[in-house]
N, C-alpha and C. Protein backbone atom coordinates (compact mmCIF):
# COMPACT_ATOMS: atom_id res chain seq x y z
N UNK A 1 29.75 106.50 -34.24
CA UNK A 1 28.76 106.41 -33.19
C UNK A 1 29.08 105.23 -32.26
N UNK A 2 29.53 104.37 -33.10
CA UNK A 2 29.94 102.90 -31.82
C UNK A 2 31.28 103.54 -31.01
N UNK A 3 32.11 103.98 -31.14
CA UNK A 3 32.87 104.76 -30.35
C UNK A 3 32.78 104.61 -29.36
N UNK A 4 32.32 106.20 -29.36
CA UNK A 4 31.62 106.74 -28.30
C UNK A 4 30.60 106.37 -27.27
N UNK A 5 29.77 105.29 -28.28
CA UNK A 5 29.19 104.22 -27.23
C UNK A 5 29.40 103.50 -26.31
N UNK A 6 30.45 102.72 -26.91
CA UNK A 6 31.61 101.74 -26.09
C UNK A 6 32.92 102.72 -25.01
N UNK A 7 32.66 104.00 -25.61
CA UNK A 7 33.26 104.41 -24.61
C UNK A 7 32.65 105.40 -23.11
N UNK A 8 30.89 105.15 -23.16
CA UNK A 8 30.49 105.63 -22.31
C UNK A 8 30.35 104.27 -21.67
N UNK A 9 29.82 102.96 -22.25
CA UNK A 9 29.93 101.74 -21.28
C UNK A 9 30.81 101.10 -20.73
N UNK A 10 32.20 102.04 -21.23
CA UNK A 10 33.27 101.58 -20.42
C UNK A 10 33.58 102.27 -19.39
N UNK A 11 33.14 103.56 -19.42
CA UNK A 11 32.83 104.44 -18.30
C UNK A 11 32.34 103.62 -16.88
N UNK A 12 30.79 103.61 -17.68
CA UNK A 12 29.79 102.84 -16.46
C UNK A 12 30.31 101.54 -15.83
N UNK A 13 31.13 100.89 -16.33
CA UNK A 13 32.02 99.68 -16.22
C UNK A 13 32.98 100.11 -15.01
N UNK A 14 33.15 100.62 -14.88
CA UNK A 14 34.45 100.80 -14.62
C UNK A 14 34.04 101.73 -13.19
N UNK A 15 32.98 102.83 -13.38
CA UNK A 15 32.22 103.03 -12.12
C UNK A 15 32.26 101.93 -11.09
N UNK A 16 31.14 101.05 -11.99
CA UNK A 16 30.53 100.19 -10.75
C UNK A 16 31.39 98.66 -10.13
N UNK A 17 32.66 98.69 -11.18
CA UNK A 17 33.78 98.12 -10.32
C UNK A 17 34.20 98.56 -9.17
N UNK A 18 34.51 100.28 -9.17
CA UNK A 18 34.93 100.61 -8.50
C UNK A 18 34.59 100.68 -7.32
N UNK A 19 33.51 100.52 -7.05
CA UNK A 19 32.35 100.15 -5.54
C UNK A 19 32.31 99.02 -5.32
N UNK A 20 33.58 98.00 -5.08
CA UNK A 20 33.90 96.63 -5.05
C UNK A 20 35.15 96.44 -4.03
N UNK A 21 34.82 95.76 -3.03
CA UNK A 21 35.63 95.30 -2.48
C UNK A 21 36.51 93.53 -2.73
N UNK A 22 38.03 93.38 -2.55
CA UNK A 22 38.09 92.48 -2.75
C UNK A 22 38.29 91.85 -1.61
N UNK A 23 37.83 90.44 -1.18
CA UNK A 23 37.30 89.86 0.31
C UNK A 23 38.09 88.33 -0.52
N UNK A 24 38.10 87.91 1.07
CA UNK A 24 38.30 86.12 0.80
C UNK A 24 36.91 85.35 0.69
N UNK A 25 37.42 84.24 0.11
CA UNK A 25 36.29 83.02 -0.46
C UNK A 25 37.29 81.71 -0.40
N UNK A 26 36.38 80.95 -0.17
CA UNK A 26 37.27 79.69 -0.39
C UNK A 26 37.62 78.82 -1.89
N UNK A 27 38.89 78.23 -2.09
CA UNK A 27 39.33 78.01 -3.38
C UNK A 27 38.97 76.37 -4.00
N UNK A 28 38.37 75.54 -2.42
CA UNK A 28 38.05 74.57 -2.27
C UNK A 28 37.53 74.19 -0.93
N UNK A 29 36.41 73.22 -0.87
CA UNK A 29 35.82 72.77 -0.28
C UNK A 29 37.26 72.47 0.95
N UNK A 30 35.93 73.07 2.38
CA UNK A 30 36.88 72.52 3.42
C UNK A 30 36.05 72.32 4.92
N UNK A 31 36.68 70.96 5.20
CA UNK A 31 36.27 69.96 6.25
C UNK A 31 35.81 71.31 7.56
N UNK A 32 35.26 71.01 8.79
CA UNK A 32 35.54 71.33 10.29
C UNK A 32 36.24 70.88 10.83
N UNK A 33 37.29 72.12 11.56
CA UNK A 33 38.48 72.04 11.87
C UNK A 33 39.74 72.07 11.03
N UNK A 34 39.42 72.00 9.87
CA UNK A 34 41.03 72.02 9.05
C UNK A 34 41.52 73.17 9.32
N UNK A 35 42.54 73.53 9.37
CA UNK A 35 43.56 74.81 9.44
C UNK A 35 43.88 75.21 7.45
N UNK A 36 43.23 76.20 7.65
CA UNK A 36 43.15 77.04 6.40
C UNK A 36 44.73 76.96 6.07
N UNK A 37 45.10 77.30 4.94
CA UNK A 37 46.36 77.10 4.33
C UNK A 37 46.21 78.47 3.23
N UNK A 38 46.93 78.89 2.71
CA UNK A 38 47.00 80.13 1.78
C UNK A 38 46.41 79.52 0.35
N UNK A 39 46.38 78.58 0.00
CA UNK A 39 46.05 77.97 -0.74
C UNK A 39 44.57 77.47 -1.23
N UNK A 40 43.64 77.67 0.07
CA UNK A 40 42.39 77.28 0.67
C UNK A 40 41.69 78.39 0.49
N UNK A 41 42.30 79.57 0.12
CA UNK A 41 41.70 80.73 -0.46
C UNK A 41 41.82 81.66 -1.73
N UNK A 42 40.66 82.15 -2.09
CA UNK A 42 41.22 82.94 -3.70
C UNK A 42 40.17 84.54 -2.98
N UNK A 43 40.08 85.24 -3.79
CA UNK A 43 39.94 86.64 -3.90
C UNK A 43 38.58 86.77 -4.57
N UNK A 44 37.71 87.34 -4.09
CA UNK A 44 36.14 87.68 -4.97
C UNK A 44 35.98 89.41 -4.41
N UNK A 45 35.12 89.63 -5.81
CA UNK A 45 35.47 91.19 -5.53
C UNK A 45 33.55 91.21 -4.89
N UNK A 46 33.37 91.90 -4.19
CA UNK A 46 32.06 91.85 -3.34
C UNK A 46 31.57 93.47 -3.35
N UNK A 47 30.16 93.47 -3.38
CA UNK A 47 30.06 95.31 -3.37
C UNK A 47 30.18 96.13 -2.25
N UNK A 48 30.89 96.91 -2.56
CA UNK A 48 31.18 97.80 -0.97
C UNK A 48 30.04 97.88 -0.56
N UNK A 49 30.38 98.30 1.07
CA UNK A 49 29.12 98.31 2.03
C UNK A 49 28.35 97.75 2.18
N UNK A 50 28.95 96.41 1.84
CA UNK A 50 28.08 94.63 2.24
C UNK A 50 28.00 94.72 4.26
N UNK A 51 26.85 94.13 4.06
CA UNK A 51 26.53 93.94 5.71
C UNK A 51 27.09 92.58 6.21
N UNK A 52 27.81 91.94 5.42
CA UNK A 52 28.53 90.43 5.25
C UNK A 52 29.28 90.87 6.51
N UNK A 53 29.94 90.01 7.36
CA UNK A 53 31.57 90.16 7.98
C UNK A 53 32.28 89.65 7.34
N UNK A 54 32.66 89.69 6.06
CA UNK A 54 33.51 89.05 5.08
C UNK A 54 35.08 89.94 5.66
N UNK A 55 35.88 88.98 5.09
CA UNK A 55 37.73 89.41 5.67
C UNK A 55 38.20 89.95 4.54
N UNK A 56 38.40 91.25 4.10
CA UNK A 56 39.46 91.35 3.64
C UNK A 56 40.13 90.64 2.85
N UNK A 57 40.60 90.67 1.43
CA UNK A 57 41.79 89.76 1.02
C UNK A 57 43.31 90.35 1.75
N UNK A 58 43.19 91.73 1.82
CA UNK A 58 44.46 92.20 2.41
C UNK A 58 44.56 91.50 3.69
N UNK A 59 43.55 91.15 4.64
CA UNK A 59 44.12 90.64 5.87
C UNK A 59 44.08 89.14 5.48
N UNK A 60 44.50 88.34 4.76
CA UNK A 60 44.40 86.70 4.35
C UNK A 60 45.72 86.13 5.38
N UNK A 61 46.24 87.06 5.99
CA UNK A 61 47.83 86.89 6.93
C UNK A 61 46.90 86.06 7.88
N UNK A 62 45.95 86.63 8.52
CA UNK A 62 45.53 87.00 9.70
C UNK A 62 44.93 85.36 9.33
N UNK A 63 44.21 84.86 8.75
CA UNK A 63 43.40 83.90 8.11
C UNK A 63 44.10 82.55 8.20
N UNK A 64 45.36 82.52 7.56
CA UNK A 64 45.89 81.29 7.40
C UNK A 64 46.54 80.86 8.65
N UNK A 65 46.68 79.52 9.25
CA UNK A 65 46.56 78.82 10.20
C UNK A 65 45.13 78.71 11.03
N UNK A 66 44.36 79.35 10.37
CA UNK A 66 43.03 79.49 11.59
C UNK A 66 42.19 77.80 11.25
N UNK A 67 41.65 77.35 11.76
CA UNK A 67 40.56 76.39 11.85
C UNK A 67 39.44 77.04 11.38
N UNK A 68 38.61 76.09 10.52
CA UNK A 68 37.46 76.27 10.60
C UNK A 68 36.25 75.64 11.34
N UNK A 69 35.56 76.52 12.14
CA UNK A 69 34.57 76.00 12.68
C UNK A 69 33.28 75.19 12.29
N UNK A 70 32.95 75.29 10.93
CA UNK A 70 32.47 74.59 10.29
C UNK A 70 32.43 74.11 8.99
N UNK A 71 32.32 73.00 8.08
CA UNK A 71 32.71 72.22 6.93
C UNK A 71 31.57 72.86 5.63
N UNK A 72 32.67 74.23 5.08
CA UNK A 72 32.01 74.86 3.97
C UNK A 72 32.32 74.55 2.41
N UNK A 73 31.46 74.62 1.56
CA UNK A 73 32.02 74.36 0.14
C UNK A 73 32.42 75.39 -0.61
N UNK A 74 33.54 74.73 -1.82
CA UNK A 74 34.36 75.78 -2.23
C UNK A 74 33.23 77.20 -2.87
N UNK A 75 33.89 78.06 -3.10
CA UNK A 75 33.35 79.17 -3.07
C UNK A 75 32.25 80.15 -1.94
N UNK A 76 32.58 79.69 -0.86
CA UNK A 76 31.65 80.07 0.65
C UNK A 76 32.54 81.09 0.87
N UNK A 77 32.15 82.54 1.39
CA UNK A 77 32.82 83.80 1.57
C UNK A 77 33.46 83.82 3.23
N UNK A 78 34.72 83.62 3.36
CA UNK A 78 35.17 83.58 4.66
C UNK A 78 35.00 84.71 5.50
N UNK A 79 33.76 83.94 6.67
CA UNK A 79 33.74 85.41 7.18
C UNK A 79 34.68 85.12 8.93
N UNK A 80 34.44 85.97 9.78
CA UNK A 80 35.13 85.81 11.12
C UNK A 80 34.10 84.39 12.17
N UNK A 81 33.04 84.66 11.74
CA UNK A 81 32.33 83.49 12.09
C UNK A 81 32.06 82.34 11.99
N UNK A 82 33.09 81.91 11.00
CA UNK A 82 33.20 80.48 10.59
C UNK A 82 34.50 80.24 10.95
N UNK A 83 35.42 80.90 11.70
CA UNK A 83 36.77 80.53 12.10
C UNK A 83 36.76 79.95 13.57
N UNK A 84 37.34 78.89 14.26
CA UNK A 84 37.28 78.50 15.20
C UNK A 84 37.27 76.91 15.42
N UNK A 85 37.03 76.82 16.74
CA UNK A 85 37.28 75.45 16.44
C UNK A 85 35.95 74.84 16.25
N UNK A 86 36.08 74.10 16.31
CA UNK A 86 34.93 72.57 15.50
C UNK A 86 33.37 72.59 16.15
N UNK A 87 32.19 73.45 15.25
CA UNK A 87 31.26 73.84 16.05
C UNK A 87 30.10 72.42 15.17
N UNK A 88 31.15 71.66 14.49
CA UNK A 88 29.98 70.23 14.79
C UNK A 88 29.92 69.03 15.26
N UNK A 89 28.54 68.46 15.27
CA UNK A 89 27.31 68.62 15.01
C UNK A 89 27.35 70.50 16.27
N UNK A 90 26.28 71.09 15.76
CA UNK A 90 25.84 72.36 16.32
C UNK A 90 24.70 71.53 17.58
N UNK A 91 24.26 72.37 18.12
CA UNK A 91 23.06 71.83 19.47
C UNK A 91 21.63 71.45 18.42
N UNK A 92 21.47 70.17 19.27
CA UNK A 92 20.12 69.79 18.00
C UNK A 92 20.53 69.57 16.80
N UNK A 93 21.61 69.13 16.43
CA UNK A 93 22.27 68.38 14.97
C UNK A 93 22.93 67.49 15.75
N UNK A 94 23.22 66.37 14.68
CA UNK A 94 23.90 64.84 14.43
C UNK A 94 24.68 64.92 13.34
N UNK A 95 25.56 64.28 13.12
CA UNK A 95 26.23 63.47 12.10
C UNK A 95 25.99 61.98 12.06
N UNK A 96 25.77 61.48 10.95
CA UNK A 96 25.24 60.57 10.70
C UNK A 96 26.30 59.58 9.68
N UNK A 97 26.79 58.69 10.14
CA UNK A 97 27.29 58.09 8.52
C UNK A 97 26.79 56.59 8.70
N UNK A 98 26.73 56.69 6.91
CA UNK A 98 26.02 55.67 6.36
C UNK A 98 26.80 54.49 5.50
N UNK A 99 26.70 53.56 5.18
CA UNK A 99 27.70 52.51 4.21
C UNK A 99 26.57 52.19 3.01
N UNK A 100 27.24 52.37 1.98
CA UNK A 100 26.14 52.80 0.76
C UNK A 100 27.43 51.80 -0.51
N UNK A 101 26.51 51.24 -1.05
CA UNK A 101 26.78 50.22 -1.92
C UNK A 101 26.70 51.25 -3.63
N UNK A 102 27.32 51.02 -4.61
CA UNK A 102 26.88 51.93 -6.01
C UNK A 102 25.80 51.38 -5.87
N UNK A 103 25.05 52.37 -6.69
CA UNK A 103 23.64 52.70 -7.18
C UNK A 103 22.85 52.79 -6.09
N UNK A 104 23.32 53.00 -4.66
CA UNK A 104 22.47 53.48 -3.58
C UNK A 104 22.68 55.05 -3.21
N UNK A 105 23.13 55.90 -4.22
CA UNK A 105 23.62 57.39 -4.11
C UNK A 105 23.87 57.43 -5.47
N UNK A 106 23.84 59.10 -5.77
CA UNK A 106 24.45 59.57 -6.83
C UNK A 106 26.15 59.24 -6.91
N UNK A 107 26.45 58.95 -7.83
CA UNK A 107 28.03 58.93 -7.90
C UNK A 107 28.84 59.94 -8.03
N UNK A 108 27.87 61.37 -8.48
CA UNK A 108 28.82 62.55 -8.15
C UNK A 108 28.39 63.03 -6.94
N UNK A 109 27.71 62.39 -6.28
CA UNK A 109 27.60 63.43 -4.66
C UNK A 109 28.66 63.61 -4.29
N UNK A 110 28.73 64.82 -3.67
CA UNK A 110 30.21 65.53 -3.09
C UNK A 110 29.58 66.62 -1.95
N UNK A 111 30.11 67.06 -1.02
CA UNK A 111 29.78 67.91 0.04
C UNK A 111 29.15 68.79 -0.12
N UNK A 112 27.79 69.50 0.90
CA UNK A 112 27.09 70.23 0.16
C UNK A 112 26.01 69.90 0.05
N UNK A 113 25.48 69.03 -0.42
CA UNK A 113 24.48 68.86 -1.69
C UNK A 113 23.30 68.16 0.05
N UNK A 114 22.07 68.82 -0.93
CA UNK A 114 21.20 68.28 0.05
C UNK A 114 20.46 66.88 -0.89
N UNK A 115 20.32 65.88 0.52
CA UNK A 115 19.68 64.88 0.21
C UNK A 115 18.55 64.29 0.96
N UNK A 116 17.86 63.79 0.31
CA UNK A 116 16.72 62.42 0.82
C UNK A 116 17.35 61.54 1.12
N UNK A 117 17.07 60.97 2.39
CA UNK A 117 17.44 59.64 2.71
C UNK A 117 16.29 59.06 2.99
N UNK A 118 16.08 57.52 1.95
CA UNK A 118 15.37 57.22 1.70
C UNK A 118 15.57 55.03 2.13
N UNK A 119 14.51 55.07 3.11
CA UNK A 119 14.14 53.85 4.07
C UNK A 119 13.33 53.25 2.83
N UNK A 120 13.84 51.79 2.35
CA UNK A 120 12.95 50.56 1.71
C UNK A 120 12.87 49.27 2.97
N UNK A 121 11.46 49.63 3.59
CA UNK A 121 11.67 48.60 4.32
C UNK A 121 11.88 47.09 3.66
N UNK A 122 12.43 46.47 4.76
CA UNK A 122 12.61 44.94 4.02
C UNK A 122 11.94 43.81 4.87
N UNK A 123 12.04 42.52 4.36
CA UNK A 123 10.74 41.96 4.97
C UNK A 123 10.86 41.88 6.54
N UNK A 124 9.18 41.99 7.22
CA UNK A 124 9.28 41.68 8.64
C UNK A 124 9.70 42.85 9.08
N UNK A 125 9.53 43.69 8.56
CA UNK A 125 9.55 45.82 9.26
C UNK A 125 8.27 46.07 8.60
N UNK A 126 7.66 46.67 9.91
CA UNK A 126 6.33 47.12 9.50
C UNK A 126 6.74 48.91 8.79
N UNK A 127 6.21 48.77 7.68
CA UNK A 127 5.90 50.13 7.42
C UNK A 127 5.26 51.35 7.76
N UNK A 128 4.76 50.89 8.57
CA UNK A 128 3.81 52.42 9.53
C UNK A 128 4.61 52.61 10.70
N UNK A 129 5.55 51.63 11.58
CA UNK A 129 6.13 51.99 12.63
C UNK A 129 7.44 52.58 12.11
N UNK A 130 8.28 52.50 10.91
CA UNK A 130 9.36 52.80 10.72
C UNK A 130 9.52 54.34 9.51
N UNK A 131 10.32 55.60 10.13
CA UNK A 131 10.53 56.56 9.09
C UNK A 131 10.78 55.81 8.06
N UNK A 132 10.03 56.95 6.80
CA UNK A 132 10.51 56.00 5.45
C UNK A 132 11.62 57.00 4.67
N UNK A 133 12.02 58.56 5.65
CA UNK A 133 12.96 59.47 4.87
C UNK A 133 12.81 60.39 5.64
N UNK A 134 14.65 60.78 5.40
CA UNK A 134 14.78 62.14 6.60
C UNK A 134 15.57 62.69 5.33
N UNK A 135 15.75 64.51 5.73
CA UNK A 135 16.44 65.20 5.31
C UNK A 135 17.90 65.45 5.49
N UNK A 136 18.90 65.47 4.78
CA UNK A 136 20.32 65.73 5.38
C UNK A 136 21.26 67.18 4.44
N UNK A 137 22.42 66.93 4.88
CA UNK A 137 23.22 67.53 3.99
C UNK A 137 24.92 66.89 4.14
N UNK A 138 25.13 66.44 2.89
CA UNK A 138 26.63 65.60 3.01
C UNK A 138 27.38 66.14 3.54
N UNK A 139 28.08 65.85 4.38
CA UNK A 139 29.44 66.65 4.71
C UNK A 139 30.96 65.71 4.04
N UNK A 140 30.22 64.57 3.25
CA UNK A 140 31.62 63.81 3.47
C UNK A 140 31.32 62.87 2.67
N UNK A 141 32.31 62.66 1.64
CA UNK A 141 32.04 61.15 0.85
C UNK A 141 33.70 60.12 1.12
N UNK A 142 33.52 59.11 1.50
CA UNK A 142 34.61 58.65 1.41
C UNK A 142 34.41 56.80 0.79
N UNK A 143 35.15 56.68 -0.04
CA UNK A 143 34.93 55.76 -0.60
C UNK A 143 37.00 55.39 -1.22
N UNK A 144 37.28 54.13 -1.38
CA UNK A 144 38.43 53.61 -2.27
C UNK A 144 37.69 53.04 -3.36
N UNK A 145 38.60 52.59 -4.24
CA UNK A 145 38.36 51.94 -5.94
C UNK A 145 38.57 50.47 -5.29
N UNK A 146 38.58 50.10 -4.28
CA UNK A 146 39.29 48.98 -4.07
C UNK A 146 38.10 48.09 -3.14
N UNK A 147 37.07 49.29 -2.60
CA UNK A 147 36.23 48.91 -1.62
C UNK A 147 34.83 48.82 -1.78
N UNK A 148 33.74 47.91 -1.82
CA UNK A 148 32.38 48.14 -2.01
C UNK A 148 31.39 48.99 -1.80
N UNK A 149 32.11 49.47 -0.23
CA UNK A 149 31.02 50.31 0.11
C UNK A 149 31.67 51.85 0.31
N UNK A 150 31.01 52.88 0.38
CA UNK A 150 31.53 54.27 0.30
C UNK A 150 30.49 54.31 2.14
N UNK A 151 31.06 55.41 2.02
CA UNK A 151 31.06 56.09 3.70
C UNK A 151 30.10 57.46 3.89
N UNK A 152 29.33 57.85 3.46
CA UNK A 152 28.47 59.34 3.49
C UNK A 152 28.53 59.61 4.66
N UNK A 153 28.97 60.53 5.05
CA UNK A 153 28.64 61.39 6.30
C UNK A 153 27.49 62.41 6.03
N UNK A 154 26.33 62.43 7.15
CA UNK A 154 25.49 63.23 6.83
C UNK A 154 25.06 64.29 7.94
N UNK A 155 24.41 65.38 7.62
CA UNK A 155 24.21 66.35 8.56
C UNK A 155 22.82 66.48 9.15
N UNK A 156 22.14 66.13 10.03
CA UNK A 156 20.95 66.32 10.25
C UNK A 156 20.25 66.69 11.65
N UNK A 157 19.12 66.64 11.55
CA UNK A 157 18.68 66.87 13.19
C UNK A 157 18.93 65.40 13.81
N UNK A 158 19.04 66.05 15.35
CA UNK A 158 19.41 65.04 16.36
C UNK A 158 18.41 63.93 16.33
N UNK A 159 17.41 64.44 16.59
CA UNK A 159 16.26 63.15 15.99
C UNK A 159 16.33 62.40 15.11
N UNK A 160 16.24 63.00 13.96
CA UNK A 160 16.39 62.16 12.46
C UNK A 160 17.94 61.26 12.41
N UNK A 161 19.06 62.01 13.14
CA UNK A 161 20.03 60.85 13.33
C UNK A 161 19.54 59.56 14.26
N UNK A 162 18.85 60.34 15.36
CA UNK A 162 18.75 58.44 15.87
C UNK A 162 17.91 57.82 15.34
N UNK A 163 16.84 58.34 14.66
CA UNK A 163 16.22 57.23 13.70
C UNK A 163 16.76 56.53 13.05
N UNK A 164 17.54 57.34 12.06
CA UNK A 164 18.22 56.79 10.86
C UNK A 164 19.79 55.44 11.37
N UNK A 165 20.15 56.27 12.53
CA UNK A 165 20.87 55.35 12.98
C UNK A 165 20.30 53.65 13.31
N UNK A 166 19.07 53.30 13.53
CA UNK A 166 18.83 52.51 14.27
C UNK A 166 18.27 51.29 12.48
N UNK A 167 18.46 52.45 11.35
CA UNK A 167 17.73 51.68 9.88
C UNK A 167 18.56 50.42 10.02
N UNK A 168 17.78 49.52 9.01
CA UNK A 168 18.58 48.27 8.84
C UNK A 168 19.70 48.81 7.64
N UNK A 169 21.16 48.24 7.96
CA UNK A 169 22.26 47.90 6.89
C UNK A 169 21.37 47.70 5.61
N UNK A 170 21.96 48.52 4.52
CA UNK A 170 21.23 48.04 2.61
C UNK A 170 20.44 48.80 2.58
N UNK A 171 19.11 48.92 3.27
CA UNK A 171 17.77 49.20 2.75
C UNK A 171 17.78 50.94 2.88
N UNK A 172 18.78 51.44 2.52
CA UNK A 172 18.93 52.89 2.59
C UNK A 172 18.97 53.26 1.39
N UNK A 173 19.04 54.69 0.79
CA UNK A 173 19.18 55.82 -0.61
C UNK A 173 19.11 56.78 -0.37
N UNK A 174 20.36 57.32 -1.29
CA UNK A 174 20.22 58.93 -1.09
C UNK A 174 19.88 59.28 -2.04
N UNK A 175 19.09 60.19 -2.34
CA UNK A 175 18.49 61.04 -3.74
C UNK A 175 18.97 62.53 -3.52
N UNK A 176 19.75 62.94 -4.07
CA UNK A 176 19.95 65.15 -4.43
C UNK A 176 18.81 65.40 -4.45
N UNK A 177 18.61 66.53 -3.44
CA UNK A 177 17.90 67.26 -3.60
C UNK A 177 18.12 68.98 -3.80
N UNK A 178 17.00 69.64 -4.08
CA UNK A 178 17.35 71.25 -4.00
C UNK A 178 17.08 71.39 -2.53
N UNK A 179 18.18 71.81 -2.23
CA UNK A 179 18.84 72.57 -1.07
C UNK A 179 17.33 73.58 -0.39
N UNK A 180 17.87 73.85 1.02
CA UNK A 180 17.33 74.84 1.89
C UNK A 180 16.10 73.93 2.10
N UNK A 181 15.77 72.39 1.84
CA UNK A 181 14.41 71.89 2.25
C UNK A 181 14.89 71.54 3.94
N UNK A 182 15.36 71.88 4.78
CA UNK A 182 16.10 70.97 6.17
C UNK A 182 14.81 71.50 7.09
């Protein structure tokens, strides 16, 4: 009886593969503007008759040397609309970078990840005139073993960058958050 079992669910297996397309995805996180490399991509099988504009793995020819128009994380499905040149900040976004000391960020933040940025005023800043936290999303950690401070690049509205731009040096934090709060 197990047989025959295992050999009707290998049936159904094997159906609903077959209604699968295989498309590009990315194999690692990549900046705006980098020029894709063959390497910068792997293969995900996706269900036919996705309303996605996802590419083809067969056309990945067509793909490599292209730019990306905007800074996606690994596993993001390459579609024709993210190829191009450098569409950031977008209209009504900023980039923002910050100088962040350890223990003023997570130490695994990495691109992606949405955060709180979080204002401790310090003395002689009134607290009612000054934001005390805007929303972002990293695009960028850069830091050496050699250097105190690390570099966050952040993604946000044009507003919330010139606020945040104008914070005092130190009295900043980033906290992870769950995503899609912007």
């Amino acid at each position: 009886m197990l047989v025959p079992a295992c050999g009707v669910g290998g049936a159904v297996l094997a159906t609903e593969l077959e209604d699968r397309d295989s498309v590009l995805a990315l194999a690692r996180p990549v900046a705006a503007g980098q020029v894709l490399a063959a390497q910068d991509l792997r293969q995900v099988a996706l269900a036919a008759g996705s309303e996605l504009d996802v590419i083809v793995a067969s056309a990945a020819s067509t793909v490599v040397g292209q730019p990306l128009a905007f800074s996606l994380p690994q596993g993001s499905l390459v579609t024709r609309s993210v190829l191009g040149a450098p569409q950031v900040p977008q209209q009504g976004k900023a980039i923002a970078a910050v100088g962040l000391k350890p223990g003023q960020f997570p130490p695994d933040l990495s691109p992606g990840t949405t955060v709180a940025v979080l204002l401790t005023p310090g003395q002689g800043t009134s607290a009612e005139s000054t934001p005390k936290s805007w929303t972002a999303v990293v695009l960028g950690v850069t830091g050496r073993a050699n250097e105190q401070t690390t570099v966050v690049s952040l993604h946000m509205s044009e507003s919330d960058g010139r606020a945040l731009s104008s914070a005092p040096a130190g009295q900043l934090s980033l906290l992870a958050i769950a995503g899609g709060n912007r």
